[in-house]
Protein backbone atom coordinates (compact mmCIF):
# COMPACT_ATOMS: atom_id res chain seq x y z
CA UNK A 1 102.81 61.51 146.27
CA UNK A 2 99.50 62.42 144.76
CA UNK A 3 98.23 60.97 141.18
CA UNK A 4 97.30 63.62 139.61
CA UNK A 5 97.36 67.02 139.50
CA UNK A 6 94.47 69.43 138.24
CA UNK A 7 95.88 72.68 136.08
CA UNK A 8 94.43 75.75 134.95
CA UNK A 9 96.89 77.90 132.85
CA UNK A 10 96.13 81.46 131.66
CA UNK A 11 98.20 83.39 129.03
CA UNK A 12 97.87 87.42 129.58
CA UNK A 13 98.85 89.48 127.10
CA UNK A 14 99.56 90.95 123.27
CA UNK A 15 99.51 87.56 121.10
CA UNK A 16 97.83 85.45 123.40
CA UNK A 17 95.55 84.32 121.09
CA UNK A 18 98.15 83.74 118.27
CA UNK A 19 99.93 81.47 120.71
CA UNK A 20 97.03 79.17 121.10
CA UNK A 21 96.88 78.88 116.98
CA UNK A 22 100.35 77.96 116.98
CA UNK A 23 100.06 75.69 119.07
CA UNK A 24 96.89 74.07 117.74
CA UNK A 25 99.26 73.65 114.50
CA UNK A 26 102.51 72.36 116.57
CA UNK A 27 99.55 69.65 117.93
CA UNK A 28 97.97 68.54 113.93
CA UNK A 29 101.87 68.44 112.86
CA UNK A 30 103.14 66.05 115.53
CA UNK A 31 99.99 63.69 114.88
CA UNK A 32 99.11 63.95 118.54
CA UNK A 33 97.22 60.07 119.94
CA UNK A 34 95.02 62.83 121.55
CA UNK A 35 93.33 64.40 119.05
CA UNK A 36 90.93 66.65 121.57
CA UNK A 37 94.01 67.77 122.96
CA UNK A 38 93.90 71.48 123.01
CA UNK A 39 97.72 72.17 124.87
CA UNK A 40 100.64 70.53 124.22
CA UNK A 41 103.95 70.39 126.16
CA UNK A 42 105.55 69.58 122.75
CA UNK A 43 105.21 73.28 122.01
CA UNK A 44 107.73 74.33 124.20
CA UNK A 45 110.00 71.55 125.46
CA UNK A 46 110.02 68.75 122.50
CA UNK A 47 110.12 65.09 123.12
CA UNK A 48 112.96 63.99 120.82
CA UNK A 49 111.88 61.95 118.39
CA UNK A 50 114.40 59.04 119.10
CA UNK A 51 112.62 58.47 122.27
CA UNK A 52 108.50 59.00 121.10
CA UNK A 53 107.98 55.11 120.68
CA UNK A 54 110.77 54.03 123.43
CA UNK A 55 109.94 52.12 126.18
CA UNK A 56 111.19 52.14 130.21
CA UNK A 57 113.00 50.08 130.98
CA UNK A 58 114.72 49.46 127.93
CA UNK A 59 113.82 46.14 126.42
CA UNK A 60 115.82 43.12 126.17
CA UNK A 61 117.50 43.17 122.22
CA UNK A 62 115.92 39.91 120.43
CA UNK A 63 119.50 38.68 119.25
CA UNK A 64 120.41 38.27 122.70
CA UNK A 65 117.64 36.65 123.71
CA UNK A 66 117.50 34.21 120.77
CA UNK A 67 121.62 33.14 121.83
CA UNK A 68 120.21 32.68 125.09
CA UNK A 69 117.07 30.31 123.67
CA UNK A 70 119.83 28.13 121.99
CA UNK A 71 122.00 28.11 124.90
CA UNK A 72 119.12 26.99 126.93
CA UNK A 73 117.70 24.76 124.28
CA UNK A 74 114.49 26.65 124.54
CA UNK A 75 111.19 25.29 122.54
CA UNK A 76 109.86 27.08 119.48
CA UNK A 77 106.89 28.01 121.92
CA UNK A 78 108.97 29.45 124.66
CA UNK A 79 111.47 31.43 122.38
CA UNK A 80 108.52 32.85 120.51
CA UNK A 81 106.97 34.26 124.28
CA UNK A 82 109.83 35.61 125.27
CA UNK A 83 110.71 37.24 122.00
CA UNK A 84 107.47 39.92 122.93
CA UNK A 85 108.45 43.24 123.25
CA UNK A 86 112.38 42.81 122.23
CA UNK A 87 113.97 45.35 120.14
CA UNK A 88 115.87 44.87 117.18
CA UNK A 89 119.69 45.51 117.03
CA UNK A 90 119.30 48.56 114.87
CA UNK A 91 116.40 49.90 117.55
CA UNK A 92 118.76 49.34 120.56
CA UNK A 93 121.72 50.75 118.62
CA UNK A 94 119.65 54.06 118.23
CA UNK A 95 118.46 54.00 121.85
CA UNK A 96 122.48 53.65 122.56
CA UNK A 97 123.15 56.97 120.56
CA UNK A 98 120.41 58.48 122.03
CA UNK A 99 121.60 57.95 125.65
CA UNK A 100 124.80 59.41 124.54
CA UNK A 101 123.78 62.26 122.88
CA UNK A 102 120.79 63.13 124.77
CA UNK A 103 122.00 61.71 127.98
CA UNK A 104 118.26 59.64 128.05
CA UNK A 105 117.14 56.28 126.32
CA UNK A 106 113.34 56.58 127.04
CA UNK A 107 110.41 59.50 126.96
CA UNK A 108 109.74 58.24 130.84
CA UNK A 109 113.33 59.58 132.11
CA UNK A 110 112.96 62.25 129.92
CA UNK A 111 109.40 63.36 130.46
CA UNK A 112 109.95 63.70 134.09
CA UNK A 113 113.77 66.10 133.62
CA UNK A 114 111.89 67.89 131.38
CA UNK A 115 108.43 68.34 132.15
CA UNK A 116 108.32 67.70 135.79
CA UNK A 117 105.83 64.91 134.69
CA UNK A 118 105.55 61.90 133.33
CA UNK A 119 102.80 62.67 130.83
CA UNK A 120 102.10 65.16 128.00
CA UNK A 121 98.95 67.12 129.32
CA UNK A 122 95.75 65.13 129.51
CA UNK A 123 91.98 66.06 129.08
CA UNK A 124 93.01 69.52 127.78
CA UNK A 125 90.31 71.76 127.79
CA UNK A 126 90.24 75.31 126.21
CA UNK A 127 88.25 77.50 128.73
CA UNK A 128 88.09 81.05 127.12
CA UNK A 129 89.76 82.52 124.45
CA UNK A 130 89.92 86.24 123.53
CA UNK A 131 92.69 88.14 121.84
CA UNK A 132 94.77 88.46 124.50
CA UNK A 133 93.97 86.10 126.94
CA UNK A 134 93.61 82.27 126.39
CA UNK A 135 92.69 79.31 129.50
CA UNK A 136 93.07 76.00 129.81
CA UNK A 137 92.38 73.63 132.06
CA UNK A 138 94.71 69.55 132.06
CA UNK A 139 95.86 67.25 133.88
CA UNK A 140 99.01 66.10 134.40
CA UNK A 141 100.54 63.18 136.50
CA UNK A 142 101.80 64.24 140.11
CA UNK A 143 102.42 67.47 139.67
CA UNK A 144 102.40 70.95 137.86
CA UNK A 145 104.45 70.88 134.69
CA UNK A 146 106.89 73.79 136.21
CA UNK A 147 109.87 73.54 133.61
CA UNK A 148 107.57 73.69 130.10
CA UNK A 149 105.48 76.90 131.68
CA UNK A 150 109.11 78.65 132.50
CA UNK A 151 110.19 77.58 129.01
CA UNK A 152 106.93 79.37 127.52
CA UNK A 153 107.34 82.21 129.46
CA UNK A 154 111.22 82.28 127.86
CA UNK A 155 109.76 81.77 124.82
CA UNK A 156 107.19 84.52 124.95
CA UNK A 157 108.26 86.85 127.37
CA UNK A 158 105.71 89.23 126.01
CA UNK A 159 102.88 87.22 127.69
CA UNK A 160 102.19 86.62 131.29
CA UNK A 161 101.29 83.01 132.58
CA UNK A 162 99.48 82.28 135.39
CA UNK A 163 99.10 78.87 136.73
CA UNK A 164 96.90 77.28 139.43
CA UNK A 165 97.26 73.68 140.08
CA UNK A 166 95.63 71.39 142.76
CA UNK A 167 96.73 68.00 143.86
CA UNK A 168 94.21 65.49 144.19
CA UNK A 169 95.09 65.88 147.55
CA UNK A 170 96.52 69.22 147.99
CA UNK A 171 95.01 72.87 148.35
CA UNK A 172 95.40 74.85 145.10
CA UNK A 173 98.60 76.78 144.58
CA UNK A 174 99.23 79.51 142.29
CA UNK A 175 102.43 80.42 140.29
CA UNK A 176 103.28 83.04 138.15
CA UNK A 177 106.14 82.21 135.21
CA UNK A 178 108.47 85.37 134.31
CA UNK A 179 111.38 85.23 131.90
C-alpha cells in the first residue's frame, strides 16, 4: 500500500467561495497544530473531541501499573520509566465511555472509518479561488479521503466536487462526489 496520496479537490458551483470562508473559520475555531492549513476534514466529518488527544493503542492506566510496581517490588527509578505515557483513571474512564458511545477509543481507528485516512489533510494548499470555484491541492496518508468528500457533497449538494488523486505509486484517478 502506497504512503501517500497526492489530492487536488475542486468545488464547482453557487457558494463555492463561501464554503472555503467557512471553512477557514471551522479551521481558526478548532485551533488547528497546522496553522497553514487551508482544508480541513473537520469541516465535514468531526473528530470527536473525546478522542483529539487519545492515543493507539490505548495506554496502560498508571494505577495499574503502580499495583504492579509494588507487586514486583519495582525501584523508584523503574516505576518512574514505566509510568511514561500512562493515563489516569479518570482519562481511561472517558476513553471507556467513548468506546461505548462512539464505538472507538482513539482518533487512529476513527480517522481511518471515517476519513478513509489516517490523517487530517496535510500541506494544504489553496490553488485558485473565484466565486464559484475554489482548488486545493493535500496530502493525505494512503489514500483519497472518499467518505469526508461524499459527506461535503451531502452537505452542499448545491456544489459539484471533483477530485483527482495520485498514489505515490499509482496513475491519477478522478472522482466525482454527488449527493
Amino acid at each position: 500500500m502506497p504512503n501517500r496520496c497526492f489530492n487536488r479537490l475542486v468545488f464547482r458551483g453557487p457558494g463555492a467561495r463561501k464554503l472555503h470562508k467557512q471553512m477557514q473559520d471551522c479551521i481558526k475555531t478548532n485551533a488547528d497544530p497546522y496553522p497553514d492549513r487551508v482544508f480541513d476534514f473537520n469541516f465535514a466529518v468531526p473528530l470527536p473531541d473525546v478522542l483529539r488527544h487519545s492515543r493507539m493503542p490505548r495506554p496502560p492506566r498508571e494505577s495499574v501499573v503502580r499495583v504492579h510496581a509494588l507487586r514486583e517490588g519495582w525501584t523508584q527509578h523503574h516505576l518512574e520509566l514505566m509510568l511514561v505515557g500512562t493515563i489516569t483513571d479518570e482519562q481511561a474512564t472517558m476513553l471507556e465511555q467513548a468506546k461505548k458511545d462512539l464505538g472507538y477509543d482513539n482518533w487512529y481507528d476513527w480517522a481511518v472509518d471515517n476519513w478513509d485516512t489516517k490523517w487530517n489533510a496535510r500541506e494544504s494548499v489553496l490553488e485558485y479561488l473565484s466565486d464559484d470555484e475554489v482548488e486545493y491541492s493535500f496530502a493525505t496518508a494512503w489514500g483519497a479521503p472518499f467518505k469526508v468528500l461524499e459527506a461535503l457533497a451531502r452537505l452542499h449538494p448545491h456544489l459539484r466536487f471533483e477530485l483527482e488523486y495520485c498514489h505515490e505509486e499509482d496513475m491519477n484517478a478522478f472522482h466525482v462526489f454527488k449527493p
